[in-house]
N, C-alpha and C. Protein backbone atom coordinates (compact mmCIF):
# COMPACT_ATOMS: atom_id res chain seq x y z
N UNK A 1 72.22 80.67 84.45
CA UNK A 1 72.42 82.04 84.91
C UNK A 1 73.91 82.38 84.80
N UNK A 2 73.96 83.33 83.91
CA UNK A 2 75.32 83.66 83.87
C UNK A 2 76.12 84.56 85.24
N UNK A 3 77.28 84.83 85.13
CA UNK A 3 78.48 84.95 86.61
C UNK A 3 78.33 87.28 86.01
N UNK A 4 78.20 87.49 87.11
CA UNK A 4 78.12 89.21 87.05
C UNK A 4 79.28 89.88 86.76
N UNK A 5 79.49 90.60 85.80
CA UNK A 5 80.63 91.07 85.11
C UNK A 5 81.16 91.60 86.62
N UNK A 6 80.13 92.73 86.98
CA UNK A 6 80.40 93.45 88.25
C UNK A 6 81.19 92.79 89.04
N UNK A 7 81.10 91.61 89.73
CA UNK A 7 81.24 90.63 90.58
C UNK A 7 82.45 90.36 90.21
N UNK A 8 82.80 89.74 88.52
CA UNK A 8 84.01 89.28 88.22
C UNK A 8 85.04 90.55 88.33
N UNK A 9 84.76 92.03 87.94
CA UNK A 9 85.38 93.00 88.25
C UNK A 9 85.69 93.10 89.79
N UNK A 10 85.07 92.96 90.72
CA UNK A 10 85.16 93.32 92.06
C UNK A 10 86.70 92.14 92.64
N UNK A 11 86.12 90.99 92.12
CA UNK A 11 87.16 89.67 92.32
C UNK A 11 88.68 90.43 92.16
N UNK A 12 88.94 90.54 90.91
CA UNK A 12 89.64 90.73 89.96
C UNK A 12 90.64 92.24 90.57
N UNK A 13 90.11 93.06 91.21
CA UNK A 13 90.42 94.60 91.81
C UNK A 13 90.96 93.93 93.82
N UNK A 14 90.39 93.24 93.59
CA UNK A 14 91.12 92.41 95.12
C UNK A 14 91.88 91.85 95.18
N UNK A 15 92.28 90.69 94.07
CA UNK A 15 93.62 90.06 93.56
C UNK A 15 94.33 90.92 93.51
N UNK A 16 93.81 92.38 92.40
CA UNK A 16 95.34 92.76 92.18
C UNK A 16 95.63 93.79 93.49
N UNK A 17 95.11 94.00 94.49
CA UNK A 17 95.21 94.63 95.90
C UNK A 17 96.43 93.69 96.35
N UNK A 18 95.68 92.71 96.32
CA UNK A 18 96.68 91.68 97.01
C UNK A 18 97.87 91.28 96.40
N UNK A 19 97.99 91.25 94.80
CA UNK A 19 99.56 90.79 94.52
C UNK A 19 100.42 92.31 94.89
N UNK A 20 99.78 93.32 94.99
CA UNK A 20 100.71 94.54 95.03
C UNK A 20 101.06 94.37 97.23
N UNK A 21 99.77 94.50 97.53
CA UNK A 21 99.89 93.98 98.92
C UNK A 21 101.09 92.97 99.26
N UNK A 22 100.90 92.02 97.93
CA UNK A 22 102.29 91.01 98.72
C UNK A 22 103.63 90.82 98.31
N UNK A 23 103.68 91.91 97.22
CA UNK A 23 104.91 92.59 96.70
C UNK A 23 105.18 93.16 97.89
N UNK A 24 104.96 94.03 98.37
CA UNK A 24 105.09 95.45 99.60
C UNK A 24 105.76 94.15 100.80
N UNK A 25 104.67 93.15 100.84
CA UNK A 25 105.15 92.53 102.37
C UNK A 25 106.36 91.64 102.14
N UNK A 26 106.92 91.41 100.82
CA UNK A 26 108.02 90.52 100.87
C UNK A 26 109.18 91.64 101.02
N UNK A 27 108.80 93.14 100.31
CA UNK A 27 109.89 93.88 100.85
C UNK A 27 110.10 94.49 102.08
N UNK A 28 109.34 94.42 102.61
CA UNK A 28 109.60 95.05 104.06
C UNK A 28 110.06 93.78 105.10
N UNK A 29 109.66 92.31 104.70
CA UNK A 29 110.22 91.03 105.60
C UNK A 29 111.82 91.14 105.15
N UNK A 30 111.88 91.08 103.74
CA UNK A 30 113.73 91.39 103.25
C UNK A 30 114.12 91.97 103.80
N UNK A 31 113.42 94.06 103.82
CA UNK A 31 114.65 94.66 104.66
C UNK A 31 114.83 94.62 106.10
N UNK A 32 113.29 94.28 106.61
CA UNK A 32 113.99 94.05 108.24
C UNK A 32 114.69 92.75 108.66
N UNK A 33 114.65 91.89 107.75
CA UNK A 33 115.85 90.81 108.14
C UNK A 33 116.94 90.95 107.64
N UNK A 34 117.27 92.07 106.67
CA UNK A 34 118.79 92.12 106.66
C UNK A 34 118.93 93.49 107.23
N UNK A 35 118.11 94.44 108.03
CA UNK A 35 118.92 95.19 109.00
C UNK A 35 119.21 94.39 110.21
N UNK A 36 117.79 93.37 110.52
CA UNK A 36 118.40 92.76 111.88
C UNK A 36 119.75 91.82 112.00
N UNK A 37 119.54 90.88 110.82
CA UNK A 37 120.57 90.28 110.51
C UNK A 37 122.06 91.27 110.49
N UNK A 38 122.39 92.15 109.87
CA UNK A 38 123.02 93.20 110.00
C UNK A 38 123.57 93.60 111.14
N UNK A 39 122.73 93.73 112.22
CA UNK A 39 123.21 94.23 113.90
C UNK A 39 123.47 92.46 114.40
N UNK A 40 123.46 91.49 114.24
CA UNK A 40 123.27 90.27 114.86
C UNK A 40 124.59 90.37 115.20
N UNK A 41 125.14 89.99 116.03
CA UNK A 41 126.43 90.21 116.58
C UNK A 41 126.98 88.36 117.32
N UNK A 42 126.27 87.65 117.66
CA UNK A 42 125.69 86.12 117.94
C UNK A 42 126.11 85.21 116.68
N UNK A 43 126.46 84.45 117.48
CA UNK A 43 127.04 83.38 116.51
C UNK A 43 125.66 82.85 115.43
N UNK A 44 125.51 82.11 114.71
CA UNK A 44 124.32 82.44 113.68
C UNK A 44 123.58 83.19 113.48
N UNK A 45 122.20 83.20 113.44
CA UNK A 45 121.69 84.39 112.84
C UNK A 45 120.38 84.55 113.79
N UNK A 46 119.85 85.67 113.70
CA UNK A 46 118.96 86.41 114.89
C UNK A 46 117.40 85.19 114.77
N UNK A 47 117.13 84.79 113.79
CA UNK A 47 116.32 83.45 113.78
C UNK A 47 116.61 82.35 114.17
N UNK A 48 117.46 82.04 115.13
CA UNK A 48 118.06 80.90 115.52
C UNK A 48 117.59 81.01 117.44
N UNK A 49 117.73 82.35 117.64
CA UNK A 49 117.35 82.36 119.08
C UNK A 49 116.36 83.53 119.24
N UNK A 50 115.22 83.84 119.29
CA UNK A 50 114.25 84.81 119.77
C UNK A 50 115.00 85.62 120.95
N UNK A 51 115.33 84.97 122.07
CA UNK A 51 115.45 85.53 123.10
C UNK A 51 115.98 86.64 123.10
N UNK A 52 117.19 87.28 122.11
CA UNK A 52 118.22 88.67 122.24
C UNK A 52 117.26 89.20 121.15
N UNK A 53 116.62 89.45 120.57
CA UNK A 53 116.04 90.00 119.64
C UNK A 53 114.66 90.11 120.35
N UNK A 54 113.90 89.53 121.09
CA UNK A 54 112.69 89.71 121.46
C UNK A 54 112.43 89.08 123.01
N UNK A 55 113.44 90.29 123.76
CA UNK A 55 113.78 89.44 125.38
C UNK A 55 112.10 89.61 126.04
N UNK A 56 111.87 89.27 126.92
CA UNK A 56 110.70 89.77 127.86
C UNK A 56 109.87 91.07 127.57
N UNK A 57 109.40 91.66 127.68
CA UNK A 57 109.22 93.26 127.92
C UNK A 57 107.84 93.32 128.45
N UNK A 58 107.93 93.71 129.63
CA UNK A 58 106.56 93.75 130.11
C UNK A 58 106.10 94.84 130.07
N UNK A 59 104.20 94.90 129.79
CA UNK A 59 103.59 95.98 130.10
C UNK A 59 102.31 95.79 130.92
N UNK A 60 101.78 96.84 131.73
CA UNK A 60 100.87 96.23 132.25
C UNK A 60 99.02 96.89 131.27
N UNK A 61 98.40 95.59 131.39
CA UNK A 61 97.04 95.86 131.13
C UNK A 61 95.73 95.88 131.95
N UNK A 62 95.09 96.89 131.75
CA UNK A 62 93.88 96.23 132.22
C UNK A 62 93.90 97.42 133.59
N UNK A 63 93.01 97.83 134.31
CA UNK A 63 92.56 98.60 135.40
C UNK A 63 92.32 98.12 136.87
N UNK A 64 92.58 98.79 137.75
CA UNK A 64 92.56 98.10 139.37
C UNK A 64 92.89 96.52 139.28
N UNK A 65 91.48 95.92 140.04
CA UNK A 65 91.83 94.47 140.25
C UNK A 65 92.03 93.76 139.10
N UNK A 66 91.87 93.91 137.55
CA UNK A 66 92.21 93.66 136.63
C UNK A 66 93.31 93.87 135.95
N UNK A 67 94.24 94.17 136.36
CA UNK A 67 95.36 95.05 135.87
C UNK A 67 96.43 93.51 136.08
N UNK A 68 96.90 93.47 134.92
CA UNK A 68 97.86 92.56 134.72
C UNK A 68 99.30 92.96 134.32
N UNK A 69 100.29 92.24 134.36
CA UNK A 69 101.41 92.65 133.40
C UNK A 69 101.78 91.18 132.59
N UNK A 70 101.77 91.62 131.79
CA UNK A 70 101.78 90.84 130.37
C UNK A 70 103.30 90.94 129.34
N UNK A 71 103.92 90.08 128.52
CA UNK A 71 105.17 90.05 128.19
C UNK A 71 104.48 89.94 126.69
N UNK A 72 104.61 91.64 126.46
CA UNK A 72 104.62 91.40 124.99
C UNK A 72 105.14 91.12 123.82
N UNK A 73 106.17 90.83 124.41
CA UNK A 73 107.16 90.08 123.51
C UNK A 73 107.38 88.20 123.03
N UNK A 74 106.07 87.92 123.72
CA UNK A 74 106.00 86.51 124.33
C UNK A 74 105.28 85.92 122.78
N UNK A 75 104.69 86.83 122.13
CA UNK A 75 103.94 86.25 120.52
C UNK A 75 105.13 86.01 119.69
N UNK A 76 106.09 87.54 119.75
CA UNK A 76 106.73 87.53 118.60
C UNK A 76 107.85 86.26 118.88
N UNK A 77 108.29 85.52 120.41
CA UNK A 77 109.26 84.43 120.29
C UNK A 77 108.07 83.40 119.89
N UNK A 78 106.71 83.39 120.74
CA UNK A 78 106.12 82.45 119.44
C UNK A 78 105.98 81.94 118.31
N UNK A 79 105.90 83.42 117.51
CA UNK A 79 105.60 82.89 116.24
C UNK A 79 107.13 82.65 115.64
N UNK A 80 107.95 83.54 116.26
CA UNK A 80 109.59 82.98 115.83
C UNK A 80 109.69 81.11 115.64
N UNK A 81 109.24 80.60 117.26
CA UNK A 81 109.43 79.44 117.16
C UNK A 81 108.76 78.75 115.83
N UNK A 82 106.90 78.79 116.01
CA UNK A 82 106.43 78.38 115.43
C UNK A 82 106.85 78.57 113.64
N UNK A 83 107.43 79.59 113.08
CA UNK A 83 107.82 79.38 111.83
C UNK A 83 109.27 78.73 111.99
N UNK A 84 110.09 78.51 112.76
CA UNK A 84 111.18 77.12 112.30
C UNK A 84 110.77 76.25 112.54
N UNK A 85 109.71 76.05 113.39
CA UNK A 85 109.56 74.77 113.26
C UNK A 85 108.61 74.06 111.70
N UNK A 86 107.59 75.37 111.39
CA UNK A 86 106.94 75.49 110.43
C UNK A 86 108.22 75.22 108.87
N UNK A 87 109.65 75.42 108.89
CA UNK A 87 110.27 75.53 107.81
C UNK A 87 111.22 74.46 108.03
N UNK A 88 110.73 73.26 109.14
CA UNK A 88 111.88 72.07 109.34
C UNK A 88 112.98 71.58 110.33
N UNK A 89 112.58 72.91 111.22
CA UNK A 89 113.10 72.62 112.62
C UNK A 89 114.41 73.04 112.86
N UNK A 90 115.57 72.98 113.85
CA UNK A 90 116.32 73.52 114.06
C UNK A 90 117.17 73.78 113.29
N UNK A 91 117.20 72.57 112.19
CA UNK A 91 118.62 73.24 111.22
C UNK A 91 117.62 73.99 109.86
N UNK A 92 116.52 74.08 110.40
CA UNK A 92 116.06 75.18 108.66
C UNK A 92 116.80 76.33 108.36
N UNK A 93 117.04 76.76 106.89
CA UNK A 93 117.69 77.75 106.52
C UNK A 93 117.08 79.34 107.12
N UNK A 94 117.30 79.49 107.49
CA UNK A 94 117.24 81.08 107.89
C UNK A 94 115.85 81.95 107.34
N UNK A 95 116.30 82.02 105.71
CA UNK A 95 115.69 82.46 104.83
C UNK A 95 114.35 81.93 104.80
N UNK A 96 114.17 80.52 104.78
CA UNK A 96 112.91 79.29 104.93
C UNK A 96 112.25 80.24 106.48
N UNK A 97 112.94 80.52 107.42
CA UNK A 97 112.26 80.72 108.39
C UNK A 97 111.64 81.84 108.69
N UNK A 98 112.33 82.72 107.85
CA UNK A 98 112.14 84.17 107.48
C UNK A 98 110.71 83.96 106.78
N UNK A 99 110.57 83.92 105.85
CA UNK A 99 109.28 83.43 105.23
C UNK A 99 108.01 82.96 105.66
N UNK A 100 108.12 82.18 106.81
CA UNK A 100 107.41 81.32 107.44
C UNK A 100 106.62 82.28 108.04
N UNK A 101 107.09 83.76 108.41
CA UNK A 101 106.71 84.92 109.43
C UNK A 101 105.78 85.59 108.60
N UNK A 102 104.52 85.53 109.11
CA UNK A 102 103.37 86.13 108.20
C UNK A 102 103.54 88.15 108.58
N UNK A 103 102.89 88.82 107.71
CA UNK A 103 102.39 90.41 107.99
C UNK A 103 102.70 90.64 108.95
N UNK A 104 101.41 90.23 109.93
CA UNK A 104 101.07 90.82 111.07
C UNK A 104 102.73 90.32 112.24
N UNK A 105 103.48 89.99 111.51
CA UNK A 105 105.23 89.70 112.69
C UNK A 105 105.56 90.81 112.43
N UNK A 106 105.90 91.08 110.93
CA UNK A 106 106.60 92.44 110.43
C UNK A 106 105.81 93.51 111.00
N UNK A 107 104.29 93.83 111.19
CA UNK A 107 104.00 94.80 111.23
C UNK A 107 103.83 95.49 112.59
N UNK A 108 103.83 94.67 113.69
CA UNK A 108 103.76 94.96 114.76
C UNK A 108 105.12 95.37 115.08
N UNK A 109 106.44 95.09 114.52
CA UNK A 109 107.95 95.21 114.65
C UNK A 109 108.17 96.72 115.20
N UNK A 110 106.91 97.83 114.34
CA UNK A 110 107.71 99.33 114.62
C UNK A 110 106.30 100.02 115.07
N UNK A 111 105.66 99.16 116.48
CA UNK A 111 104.79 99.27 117.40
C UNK A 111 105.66 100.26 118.50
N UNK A 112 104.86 100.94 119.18
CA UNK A 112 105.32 102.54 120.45
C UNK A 112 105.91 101.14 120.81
N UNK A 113 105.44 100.10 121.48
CA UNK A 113 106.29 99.13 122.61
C UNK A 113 107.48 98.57 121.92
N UNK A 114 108.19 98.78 120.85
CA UNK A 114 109.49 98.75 120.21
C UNK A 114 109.97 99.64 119.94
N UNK A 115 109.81 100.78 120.42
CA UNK A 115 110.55 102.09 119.83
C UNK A 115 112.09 101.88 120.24
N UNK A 116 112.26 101.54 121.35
CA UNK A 116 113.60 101.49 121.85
C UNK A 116 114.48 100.59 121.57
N UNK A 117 113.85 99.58 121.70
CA UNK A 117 114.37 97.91 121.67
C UNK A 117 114.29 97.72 120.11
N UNK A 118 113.85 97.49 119.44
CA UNK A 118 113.87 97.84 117.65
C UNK A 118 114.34 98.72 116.90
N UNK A 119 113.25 99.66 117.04
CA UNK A 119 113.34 100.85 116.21
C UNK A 119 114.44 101.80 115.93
N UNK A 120 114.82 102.44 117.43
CA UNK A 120 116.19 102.91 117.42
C UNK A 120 117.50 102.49 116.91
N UNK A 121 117.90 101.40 117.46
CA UNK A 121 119.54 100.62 117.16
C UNK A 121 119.45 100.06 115.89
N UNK A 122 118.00 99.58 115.23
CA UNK A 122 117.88 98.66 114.08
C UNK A 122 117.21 98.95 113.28
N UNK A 123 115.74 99.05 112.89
CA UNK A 123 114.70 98.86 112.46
C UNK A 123 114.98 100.43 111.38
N UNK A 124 115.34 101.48 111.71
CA UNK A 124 115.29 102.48 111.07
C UNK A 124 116.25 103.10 110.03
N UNK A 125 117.20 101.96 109.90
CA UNK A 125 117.94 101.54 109.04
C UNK A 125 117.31 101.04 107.73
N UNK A 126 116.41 100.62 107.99
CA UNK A 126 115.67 100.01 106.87
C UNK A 126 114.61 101.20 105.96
N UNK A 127 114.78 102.11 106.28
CA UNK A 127 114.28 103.31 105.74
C UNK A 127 115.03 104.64 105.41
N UNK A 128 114.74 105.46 104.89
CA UNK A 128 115.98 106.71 104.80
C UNK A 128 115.80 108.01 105.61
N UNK A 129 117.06 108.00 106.19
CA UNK A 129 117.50 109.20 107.44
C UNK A 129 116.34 110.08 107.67
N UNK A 130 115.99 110.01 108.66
CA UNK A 130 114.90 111.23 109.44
C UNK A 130 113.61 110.53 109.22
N UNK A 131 113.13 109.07 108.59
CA UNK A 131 111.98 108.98 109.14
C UNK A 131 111.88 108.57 109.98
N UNK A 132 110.23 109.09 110.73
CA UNK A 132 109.58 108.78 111.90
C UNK A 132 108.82 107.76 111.52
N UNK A 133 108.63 107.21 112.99
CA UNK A 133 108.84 105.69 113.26
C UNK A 133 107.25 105.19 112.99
N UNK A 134 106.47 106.16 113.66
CA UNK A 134 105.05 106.63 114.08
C UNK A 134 103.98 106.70 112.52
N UNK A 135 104.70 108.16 112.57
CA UNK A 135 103.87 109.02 111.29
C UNK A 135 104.25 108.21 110.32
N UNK A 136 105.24 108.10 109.98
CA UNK A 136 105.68 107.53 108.38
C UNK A 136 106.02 105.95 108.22
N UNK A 137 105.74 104.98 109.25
CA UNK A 137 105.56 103.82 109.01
C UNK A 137 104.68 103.07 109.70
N UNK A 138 105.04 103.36 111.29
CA UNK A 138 103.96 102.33 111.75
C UNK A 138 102.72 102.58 111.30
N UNK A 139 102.29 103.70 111.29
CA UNK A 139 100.34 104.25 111.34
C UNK A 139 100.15 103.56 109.93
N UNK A 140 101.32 104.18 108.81
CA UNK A 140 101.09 103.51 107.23
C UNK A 140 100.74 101.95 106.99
N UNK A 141 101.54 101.19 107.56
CA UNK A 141 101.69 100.01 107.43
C UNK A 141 100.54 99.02 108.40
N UNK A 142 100.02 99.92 109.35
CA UNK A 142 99.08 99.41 110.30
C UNK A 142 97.74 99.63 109.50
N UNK A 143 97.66 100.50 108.21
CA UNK A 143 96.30 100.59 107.84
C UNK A 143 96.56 99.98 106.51
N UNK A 144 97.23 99.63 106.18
CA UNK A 144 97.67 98.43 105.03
C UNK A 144 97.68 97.05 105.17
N UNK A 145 97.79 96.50 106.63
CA UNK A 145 97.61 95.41 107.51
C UNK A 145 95.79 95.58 107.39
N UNK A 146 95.71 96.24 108.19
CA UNK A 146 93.85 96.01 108.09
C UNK A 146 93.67 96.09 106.88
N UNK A 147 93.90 96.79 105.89
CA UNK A 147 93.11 96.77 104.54
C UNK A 147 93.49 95.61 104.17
N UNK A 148 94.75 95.16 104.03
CA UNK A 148 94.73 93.56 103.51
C UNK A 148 93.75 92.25 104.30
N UNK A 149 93.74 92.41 105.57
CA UNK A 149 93.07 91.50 106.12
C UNK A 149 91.28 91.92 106.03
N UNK A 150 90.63 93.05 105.36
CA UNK A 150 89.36 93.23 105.06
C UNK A 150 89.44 92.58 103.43
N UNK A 151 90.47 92.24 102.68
CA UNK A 151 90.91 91.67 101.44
C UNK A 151 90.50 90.83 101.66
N UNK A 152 91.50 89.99 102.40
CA UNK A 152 91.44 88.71 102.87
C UNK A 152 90.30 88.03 103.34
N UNK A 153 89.70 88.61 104.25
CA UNK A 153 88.24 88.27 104.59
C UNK A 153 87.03 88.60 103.45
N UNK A 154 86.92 89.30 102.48
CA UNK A 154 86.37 89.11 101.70
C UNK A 154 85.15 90.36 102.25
N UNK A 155 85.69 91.59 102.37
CA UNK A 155 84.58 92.35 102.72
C UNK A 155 84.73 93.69 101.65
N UNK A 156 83.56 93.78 101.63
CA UNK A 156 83.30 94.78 100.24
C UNK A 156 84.28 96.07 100.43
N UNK A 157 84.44 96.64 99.37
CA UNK A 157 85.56 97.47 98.93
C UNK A 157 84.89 99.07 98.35
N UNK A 158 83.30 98.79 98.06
CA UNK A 158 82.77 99.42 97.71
C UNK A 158 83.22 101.33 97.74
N UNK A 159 83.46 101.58 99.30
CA UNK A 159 83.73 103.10 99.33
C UNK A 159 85.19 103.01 100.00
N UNK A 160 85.94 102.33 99.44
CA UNK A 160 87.44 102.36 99.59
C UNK A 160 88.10 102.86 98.86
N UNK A 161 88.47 104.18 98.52
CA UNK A 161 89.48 104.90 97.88
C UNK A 161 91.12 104.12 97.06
N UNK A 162 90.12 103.17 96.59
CA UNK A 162 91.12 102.62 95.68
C UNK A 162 92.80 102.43 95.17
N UNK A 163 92.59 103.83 94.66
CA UNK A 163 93.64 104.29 93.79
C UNK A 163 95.04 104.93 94.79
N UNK A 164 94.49 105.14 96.10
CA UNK A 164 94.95 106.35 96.97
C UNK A 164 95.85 104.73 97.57
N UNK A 165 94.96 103.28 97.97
CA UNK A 165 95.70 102.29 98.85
C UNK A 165 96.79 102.18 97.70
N UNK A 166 96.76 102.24 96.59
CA UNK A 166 97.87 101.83 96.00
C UNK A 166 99.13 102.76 95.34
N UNK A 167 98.55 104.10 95.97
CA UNK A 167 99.96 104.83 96.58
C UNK A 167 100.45 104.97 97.66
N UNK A 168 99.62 104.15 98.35
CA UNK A 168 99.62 104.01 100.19
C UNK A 168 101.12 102.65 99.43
N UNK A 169 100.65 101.46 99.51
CA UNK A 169 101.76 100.53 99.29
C UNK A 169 102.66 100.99 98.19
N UNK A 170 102.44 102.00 97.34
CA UNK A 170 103.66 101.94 96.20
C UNK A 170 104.57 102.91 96.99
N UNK A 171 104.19 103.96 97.65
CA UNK A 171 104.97 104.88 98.34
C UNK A 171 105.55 104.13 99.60
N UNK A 172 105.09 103.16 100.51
CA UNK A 172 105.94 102.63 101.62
C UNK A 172 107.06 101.79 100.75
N UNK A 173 106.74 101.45 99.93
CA UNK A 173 107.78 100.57 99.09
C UNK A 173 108.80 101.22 98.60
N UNK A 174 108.70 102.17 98.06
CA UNK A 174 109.28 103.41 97.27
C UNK A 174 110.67 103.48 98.76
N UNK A 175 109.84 103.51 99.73
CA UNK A 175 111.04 103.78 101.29
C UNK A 175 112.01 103.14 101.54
N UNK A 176 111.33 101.81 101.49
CA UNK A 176 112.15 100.68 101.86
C UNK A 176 113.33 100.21 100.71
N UNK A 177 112.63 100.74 99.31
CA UNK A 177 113.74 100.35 98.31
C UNK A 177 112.90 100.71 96.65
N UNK A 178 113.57 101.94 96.45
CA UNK A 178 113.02 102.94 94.97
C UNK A 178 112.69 101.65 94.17
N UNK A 179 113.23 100.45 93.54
CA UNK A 179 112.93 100.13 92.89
C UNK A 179 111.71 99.00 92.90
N UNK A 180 111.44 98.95 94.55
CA UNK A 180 110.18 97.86 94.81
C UNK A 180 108.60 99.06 94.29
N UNK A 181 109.28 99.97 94.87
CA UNK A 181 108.03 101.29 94.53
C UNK A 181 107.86 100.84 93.29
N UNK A 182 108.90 101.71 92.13
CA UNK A 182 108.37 101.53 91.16
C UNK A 182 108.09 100.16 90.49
N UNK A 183 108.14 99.61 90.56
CA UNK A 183 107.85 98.19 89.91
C UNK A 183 106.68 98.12 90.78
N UNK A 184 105.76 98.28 91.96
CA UNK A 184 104.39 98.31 92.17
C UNK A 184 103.61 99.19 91.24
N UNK A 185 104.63 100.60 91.46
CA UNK A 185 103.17 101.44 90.25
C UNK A 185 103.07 101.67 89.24
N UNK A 186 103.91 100.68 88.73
CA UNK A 186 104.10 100.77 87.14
C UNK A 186 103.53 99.36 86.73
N UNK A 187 102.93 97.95 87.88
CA UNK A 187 102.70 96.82 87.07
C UNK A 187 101.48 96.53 87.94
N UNK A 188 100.76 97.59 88.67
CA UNK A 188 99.42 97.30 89.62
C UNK A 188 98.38 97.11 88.22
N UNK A 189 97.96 96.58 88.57
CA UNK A 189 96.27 96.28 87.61
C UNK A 189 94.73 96.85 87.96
N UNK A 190 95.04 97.77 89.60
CA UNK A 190 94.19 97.89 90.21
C UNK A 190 93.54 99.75 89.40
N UNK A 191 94.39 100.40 88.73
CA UNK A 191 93.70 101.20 88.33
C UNK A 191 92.88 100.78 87.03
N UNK A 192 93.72 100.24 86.24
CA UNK A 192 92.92 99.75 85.08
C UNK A 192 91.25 99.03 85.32
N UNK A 193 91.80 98.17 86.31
CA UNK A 193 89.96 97.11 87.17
C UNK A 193 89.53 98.49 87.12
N UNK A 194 89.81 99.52 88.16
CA UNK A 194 89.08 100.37 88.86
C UNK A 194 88.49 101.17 88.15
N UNK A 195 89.18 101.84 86.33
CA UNK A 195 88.63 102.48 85.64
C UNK A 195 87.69 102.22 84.71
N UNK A 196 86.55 100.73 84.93
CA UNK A 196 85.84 99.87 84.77
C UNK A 196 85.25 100.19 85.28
N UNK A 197 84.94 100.59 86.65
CA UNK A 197 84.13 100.94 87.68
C UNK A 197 83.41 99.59 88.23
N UNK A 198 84.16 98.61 88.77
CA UNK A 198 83.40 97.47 89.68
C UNK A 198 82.62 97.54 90.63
């Protein structure tokens, strides 16, 4: 029994989701570590200590007798830790540790509960004058996060507007740095799959 063209088309339109997907996420980990790096004012570099970069911040969850307060800042020194230790431990290079920090670190970065503590003094540096924090990145980048992780999980693509996710990532890219844009929409493979019709 031979393998379904269809099938090999469908494969093939998800890869190239994903190499453009992971073009987009190496530029947005670059520029927010060299705006943060940038404000680091601390003797080495802002990956060396979580704590001034991602102090406490509590919020509370949950209703009446359920109502907690919770330190949401308590993942992102997690996963801080967990990728130096993931890139070799205290003396890993910076860059090694930078790396180590999957999507979902970067993407939660320009969440409402960082507007102040991020976004303002730092984070909006990494984009050009007058964008909003909300409309023009977090919401973007939060439905580029799920679409990659419905990638990732391997769930059909069938009535997903294709062509539109990959001006969704060529245009956030385009923000962060004109020439990551164009080099997504000029070397995606996903219209060509798509004008196959998988």
């Amino acid at each position: 029994m031979g393998v379904d063209p269809g099938l090999d088309r469908c494969r093939a339109v998800a890869l190239a989701l994903r190499r453009d997907l992971c073009h987009f996420e190496i530029g947005l980990r670059n520029s927010y570590d060299r705006v943060l790096r940038a404000h680091w004012t601390r003797p080495g570099d802002w990956t060396d200590d979580p704590n001034p970069t991602f102090p406490p911040l509590w919020r509370s969850r949950g209703r009446g007798a359920n109502r907690t307060r919770v330190d949401i800042n308590k993942k992102n020194r997690d996963l801080l830790a967990n990728a130096r230790e993931k890139a070799g431990g205290a003396t890993a290079p910076s860059g090694k540790v930078v790396a180590e920090l999957n999507f979902g670190f970067w993407r939660y970065l320009t969440s409402a509960a960082h507007e102040s503590t991020l976004w303002v003094p730092i984070l909006h540096k990494a984009f050009p004058a007058g964008t909003d924090r909300a409309r023009d990145v977090d919401k973007p980048i939060a439905k580029l996060h799920d679409f990659r992780n419905r990638i990732a999980h391997h769930e059909p693509l069938l009535r997903t507007d294709l062509l539109a996710r990959v001006q969704d990532v060529a245009g956030l890219a385009t923000m962060l740095n004109a020439d990551l844009g164009t080099y997504i929409d000029h070397t995606t493979q996903v219209r060509r799959i798509a004008a196959t019709k998988p």
